[in-house]
PDB file of N, CA and C in Angstrom:
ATOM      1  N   UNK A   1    -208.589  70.812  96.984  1.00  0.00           N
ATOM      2  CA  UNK A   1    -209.397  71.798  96.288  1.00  0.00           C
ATOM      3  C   UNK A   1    -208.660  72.414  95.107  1.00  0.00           C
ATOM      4  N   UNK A   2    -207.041  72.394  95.248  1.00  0.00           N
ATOM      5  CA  UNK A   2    -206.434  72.973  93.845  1.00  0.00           C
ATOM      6  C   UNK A   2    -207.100  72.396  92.926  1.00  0.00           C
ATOM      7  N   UNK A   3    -206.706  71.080  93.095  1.00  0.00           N
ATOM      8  CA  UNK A   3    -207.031  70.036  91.830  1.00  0.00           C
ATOM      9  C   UNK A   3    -208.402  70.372  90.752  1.00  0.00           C
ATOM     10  N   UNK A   4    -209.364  70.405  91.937  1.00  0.00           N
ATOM     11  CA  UNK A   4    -210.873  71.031  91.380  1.00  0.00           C
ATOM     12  C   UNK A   4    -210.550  71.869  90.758  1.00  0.00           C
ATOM     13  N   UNK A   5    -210.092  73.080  91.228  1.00  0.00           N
ATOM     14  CA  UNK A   5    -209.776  74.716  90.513  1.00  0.00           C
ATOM     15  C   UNK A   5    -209.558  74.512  89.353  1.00  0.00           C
ATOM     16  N   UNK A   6    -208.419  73.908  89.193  1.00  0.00           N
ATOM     17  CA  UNK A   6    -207.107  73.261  87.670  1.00  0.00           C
ATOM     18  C   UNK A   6    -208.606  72.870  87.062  1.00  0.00           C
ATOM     19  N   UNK A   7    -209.125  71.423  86.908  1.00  0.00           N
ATOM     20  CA  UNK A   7    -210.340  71.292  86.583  1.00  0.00           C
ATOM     21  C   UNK A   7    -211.321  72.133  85.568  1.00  0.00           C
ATOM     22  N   UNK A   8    -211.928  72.509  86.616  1.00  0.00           N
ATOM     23  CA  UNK A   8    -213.358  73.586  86.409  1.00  0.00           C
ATOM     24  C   UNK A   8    -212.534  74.711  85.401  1.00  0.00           C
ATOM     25  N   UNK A   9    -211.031  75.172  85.880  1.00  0.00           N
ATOM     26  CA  UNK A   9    -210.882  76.189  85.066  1.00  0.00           C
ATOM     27  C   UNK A   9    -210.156  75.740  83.672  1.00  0.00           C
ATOM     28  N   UNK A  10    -209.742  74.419  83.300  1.00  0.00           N
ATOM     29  CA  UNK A  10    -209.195  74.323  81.937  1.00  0.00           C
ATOM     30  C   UNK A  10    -210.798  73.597  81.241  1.00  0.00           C
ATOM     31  N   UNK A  11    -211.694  73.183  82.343  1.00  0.00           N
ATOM     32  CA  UNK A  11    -213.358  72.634  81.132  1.00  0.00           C
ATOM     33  C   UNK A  11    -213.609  73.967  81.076  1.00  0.00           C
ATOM     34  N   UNK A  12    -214.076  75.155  81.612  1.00  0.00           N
ATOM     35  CA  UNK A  12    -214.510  77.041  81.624  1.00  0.00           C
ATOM     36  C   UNK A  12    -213.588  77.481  80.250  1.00  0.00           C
ATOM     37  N   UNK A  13    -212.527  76.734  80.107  1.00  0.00           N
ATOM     38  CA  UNK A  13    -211.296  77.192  78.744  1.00  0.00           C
ATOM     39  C   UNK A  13    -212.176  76.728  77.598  1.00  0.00           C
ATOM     40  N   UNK A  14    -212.143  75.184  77.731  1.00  0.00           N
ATOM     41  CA  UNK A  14    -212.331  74.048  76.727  1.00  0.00           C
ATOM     42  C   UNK A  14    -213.906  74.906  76.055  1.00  0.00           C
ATOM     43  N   UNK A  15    -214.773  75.332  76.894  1.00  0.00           N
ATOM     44  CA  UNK A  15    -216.267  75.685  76.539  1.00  0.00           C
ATOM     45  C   UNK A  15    -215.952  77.193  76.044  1.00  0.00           C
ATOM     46  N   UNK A  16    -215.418  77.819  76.043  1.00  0.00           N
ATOM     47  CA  UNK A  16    -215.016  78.972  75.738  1.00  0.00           C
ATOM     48  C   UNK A  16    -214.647  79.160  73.964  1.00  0.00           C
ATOM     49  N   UNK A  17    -213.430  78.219  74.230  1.00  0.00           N
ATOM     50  CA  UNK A  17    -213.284  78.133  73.104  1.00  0.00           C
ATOM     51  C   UNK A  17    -214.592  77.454  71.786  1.00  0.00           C
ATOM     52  N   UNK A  18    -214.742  76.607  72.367  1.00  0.00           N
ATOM     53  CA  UNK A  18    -215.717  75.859  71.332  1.00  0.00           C
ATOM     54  C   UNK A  18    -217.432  76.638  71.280  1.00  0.00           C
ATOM     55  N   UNK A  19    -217.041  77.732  72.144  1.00  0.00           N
ATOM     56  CA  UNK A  19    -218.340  78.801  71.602  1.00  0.00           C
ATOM     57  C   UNK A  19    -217.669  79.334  70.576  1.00  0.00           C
ATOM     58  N   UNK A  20    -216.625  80.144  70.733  1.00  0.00           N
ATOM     59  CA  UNK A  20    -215.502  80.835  69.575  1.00  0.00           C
ATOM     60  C   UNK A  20    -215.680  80.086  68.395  1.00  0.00           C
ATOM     61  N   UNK A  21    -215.189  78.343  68.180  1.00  0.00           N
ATOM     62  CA  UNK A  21    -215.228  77.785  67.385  1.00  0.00           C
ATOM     63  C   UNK A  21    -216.362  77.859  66.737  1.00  0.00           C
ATOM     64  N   UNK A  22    -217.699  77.880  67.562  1.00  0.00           N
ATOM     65  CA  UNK A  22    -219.103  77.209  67.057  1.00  0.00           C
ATOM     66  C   UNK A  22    -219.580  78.861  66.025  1.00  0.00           C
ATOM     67  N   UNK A  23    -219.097  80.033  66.892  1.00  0.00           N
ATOM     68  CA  UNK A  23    -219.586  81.137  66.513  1.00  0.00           C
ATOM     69  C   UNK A  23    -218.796  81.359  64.955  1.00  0.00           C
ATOM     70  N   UNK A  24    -217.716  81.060  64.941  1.00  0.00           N
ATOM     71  CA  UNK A  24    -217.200  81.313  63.637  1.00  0.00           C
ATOM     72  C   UNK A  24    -217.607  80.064  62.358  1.00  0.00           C
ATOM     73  N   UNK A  25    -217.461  79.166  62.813  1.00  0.00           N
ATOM     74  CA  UNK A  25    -217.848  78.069  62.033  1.00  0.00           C
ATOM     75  C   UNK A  25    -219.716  78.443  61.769  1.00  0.00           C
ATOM     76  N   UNK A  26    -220.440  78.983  62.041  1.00  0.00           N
ATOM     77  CA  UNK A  26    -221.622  79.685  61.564  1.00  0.00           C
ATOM     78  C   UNK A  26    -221.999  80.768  60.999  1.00  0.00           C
ATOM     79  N   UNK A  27    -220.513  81.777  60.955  1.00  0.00           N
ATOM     80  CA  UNK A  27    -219.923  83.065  60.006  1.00  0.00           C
ATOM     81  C   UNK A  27    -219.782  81.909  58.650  1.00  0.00           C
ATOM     82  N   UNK A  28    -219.339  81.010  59.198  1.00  0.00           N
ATOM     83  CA  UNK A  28    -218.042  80.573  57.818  1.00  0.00           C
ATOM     84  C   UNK A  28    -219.717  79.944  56.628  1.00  0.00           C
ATOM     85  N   UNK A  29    -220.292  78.697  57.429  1.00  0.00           N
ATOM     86  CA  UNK A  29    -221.261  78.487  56.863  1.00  0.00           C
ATOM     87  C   UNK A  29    -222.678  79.580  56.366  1.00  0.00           C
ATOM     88  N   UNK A  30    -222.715  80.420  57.221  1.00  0.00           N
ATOM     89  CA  UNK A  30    -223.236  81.810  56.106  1.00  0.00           C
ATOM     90  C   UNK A  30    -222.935  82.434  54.919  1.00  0.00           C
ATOM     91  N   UNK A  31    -221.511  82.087  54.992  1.00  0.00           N
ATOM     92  CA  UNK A  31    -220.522  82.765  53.918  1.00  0.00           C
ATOM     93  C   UNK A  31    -220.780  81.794  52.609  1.00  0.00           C
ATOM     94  N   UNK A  32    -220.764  80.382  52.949  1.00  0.00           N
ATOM     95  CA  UNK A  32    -221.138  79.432  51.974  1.00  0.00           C
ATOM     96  C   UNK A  32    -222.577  79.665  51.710  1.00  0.00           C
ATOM     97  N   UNK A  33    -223.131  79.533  52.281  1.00  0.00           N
ATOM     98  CA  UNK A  33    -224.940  79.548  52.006  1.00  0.00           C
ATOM     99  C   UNK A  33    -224.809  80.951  51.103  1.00  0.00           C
ATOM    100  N   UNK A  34    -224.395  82.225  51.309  1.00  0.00           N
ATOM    101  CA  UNK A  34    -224.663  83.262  50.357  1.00  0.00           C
ATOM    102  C   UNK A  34    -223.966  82.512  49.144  1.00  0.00           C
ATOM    103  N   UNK A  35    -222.955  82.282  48.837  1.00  0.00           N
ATOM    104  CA  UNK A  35    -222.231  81.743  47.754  1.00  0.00           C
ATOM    105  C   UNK A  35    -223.333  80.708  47.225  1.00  0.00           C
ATOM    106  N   UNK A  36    -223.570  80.008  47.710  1.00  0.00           N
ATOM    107  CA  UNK A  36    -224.222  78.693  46.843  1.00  0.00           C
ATOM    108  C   UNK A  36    -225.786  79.429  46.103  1.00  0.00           C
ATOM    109  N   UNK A  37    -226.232  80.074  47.355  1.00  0.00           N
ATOM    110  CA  UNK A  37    -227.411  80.681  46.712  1.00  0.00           C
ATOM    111  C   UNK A  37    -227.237  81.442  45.533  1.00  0.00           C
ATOM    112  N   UNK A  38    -225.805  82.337  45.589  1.00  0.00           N
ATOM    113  CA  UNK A  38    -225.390  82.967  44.258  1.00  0.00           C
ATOM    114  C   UNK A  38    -225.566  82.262  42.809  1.00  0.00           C
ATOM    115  N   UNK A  39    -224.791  81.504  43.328  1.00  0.00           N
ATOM    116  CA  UNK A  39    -224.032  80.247  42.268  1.00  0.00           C
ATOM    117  C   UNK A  39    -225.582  79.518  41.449  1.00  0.00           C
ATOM    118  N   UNK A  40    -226.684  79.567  42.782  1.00  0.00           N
ATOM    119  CA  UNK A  40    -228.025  79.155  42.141  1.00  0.00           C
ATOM    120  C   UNK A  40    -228.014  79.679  41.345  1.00  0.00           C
ATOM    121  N   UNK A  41    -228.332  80.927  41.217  1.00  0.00           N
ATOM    122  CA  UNK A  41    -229.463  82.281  40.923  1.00  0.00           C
ATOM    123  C   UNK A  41    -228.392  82.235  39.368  1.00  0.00           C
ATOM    124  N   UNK A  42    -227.332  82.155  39.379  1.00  0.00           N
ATOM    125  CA  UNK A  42    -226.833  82.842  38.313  1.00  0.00           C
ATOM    126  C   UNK A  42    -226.937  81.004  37.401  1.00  0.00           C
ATOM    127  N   UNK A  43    -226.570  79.863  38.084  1.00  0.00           N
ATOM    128  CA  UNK A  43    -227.198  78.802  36.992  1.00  0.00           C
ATOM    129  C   UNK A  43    -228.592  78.909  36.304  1.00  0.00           C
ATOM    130  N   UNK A  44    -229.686  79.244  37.329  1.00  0.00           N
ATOM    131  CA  UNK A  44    -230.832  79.811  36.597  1.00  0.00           C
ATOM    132  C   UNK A  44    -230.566  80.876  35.254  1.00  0.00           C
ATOM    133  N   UNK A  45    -230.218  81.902  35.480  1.00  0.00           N
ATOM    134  CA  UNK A  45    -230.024  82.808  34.471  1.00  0.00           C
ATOM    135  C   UNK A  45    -229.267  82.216  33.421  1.00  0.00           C
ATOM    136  N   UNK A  46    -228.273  81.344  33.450  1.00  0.00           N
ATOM    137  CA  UNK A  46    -227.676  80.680  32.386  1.00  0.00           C
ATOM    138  C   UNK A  46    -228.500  79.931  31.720  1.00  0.00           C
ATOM    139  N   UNK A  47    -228.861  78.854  32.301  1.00  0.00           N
ATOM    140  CA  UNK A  47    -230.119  77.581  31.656  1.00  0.00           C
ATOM    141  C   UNK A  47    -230.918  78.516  30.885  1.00  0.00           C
ATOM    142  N   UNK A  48    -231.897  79.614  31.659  1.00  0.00           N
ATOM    143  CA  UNK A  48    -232.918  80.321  30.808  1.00  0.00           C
ATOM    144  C   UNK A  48    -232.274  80.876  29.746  1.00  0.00           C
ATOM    145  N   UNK A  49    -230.978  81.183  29.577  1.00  0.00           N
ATOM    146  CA  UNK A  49    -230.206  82.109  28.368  1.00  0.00           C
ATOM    147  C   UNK A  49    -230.205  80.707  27.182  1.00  0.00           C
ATOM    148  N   UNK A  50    -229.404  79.875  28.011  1.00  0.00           N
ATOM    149  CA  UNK A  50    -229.570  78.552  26.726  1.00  0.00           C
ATOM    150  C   UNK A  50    -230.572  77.975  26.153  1.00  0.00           C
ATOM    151  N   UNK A  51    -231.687  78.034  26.876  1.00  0.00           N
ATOM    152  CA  UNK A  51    -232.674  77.608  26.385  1.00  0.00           C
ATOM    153  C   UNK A  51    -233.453  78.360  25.552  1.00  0.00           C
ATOM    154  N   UNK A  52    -233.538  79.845  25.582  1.00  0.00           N
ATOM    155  CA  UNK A  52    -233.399  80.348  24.727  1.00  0.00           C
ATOM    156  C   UNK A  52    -232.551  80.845  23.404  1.00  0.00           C
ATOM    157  N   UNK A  53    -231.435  80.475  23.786  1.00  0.00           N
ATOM    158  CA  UNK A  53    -230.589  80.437  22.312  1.00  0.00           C
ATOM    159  C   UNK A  53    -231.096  78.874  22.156  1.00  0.00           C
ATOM    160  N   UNK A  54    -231.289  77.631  22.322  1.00  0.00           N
ATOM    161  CA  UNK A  54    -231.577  76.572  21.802  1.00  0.00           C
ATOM    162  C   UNK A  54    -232.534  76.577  20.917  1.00  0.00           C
ATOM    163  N   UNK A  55    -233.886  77.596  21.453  1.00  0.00           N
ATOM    164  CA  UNK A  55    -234.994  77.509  20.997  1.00  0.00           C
ATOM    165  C   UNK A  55    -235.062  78.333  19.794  1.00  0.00           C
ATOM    166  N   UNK A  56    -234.195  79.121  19.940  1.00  0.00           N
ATOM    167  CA  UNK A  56    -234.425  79.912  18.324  1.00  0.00           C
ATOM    168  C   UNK A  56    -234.028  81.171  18.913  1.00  0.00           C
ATOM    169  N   UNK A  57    -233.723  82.017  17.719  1.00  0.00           N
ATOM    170  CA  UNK A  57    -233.380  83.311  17.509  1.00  0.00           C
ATOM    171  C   UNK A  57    -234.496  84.248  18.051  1.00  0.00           C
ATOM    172  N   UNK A  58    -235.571  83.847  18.239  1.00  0.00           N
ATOM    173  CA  UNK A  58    -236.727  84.845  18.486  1.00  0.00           C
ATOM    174  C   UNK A  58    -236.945  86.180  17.262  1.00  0.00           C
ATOM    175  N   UNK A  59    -236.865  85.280  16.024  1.00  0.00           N
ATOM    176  CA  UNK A  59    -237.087  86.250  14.895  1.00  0.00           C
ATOM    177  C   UNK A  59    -235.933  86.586  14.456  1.00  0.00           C
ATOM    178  N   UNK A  60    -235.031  86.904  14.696  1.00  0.00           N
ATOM    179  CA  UNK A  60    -234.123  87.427  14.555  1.00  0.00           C
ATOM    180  C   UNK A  60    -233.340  86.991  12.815  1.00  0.00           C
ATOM    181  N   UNK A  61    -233.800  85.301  12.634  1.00  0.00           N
ATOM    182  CA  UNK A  61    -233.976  85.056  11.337  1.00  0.00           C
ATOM    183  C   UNK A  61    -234.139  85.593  10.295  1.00  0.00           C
ATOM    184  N   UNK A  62    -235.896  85.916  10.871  1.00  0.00           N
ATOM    185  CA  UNK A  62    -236.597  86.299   9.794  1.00  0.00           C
ATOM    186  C   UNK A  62    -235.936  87.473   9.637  1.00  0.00           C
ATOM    187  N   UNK A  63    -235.699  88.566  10.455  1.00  0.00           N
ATOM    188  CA  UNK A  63    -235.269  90.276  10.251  1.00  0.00           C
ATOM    189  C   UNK A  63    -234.100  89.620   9.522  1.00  0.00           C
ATOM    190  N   UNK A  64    -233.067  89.109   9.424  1.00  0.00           N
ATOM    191  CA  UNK A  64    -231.902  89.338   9.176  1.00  0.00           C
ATOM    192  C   UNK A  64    -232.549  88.799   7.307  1.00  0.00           C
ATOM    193  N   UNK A  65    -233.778  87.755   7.181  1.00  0.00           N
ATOM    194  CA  UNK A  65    -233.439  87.337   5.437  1.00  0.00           C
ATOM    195  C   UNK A  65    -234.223  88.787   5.203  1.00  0.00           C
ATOM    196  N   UNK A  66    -235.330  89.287   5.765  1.00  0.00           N
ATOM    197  CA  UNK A  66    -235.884  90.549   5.116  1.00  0.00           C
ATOM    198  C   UNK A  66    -234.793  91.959   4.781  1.00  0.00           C
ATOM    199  N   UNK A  67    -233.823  91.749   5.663  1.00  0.00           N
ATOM    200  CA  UNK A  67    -233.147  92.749   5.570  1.00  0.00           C
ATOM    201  C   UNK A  67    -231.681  92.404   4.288  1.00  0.00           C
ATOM    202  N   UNK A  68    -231.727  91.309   4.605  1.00  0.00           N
ATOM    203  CA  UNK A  68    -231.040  90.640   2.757  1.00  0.00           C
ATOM    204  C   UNK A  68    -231.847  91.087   1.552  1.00  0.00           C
ATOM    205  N   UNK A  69    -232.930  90.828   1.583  1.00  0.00           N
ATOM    206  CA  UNK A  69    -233.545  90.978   0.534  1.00  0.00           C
ATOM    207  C   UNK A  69    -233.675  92.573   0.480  1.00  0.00           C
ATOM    208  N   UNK A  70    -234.158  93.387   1.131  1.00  0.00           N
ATOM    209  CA  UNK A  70    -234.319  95.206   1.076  1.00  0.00           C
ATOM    210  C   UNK A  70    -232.828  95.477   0.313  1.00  0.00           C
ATOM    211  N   UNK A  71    -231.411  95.047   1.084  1.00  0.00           N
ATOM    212  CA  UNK A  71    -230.374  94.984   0.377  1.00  0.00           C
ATOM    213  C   UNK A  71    -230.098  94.608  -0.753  1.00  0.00           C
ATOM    214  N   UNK A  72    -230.695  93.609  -1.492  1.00  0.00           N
ATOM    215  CA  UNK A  72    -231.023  92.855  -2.507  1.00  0.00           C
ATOM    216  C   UNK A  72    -231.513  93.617  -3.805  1.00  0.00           C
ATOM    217  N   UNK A  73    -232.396  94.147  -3.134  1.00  0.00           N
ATOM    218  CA  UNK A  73    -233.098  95.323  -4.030  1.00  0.00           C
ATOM    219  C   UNK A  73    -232.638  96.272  -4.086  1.00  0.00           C
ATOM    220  N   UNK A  74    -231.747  97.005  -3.524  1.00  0.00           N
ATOM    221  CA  UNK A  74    -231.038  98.107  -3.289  1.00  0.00           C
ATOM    222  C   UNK A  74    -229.870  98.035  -4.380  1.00  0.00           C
ATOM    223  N   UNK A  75    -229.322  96.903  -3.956  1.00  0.00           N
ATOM    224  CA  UNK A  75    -228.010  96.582  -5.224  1.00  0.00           C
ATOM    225  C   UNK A  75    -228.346  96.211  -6.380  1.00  0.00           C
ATOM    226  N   UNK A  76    -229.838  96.011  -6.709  1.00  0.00           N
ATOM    227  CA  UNK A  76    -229.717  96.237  -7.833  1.00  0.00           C
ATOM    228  C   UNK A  76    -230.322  97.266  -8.590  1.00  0.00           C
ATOM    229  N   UNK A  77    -230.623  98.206  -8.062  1.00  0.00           N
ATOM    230  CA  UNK A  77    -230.738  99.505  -8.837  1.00  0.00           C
ATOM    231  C   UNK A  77    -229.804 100.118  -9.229  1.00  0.00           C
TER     232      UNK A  77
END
């Protein structure tokens, strides 16, 4: 009956631990899943930023030649 004891009580170890293991290794992969979702959210916000600087100034053109020219006129009075 020792033998059994020895047994039952180092598999009662072995399962013990590998709850420990399983419980942290599902901290750890939470920890990644927030990160990656981050890492999404903020590639989104980048792409939409480039694609809007790709696409144009959004006016910003035009204000800057109108505001040459008001200057334009200014210097030469």
């Amino acid at each position: 009956m020792g033998e059994m004891d020895v047994t039952v009580e180092v598999l009662q170890k072995i399962r013990d631990e590998l709850q420990l293991l399983r419980a942290d290794t599902n901290e750890r992969f939470g920890v990644v899943e927030s990160c990656l979702l981050d890492l999404t959210g903020r590639r989104y916000q980048i792409a939409r930023q480039a694609r809007r600087i790709s696409e144009g100034d959004g006016g910003l053109e035009a204000r800057v030649i109108a505001l040459e020219s008001r200057v334009d006129k200014l210097e030469s009075k």
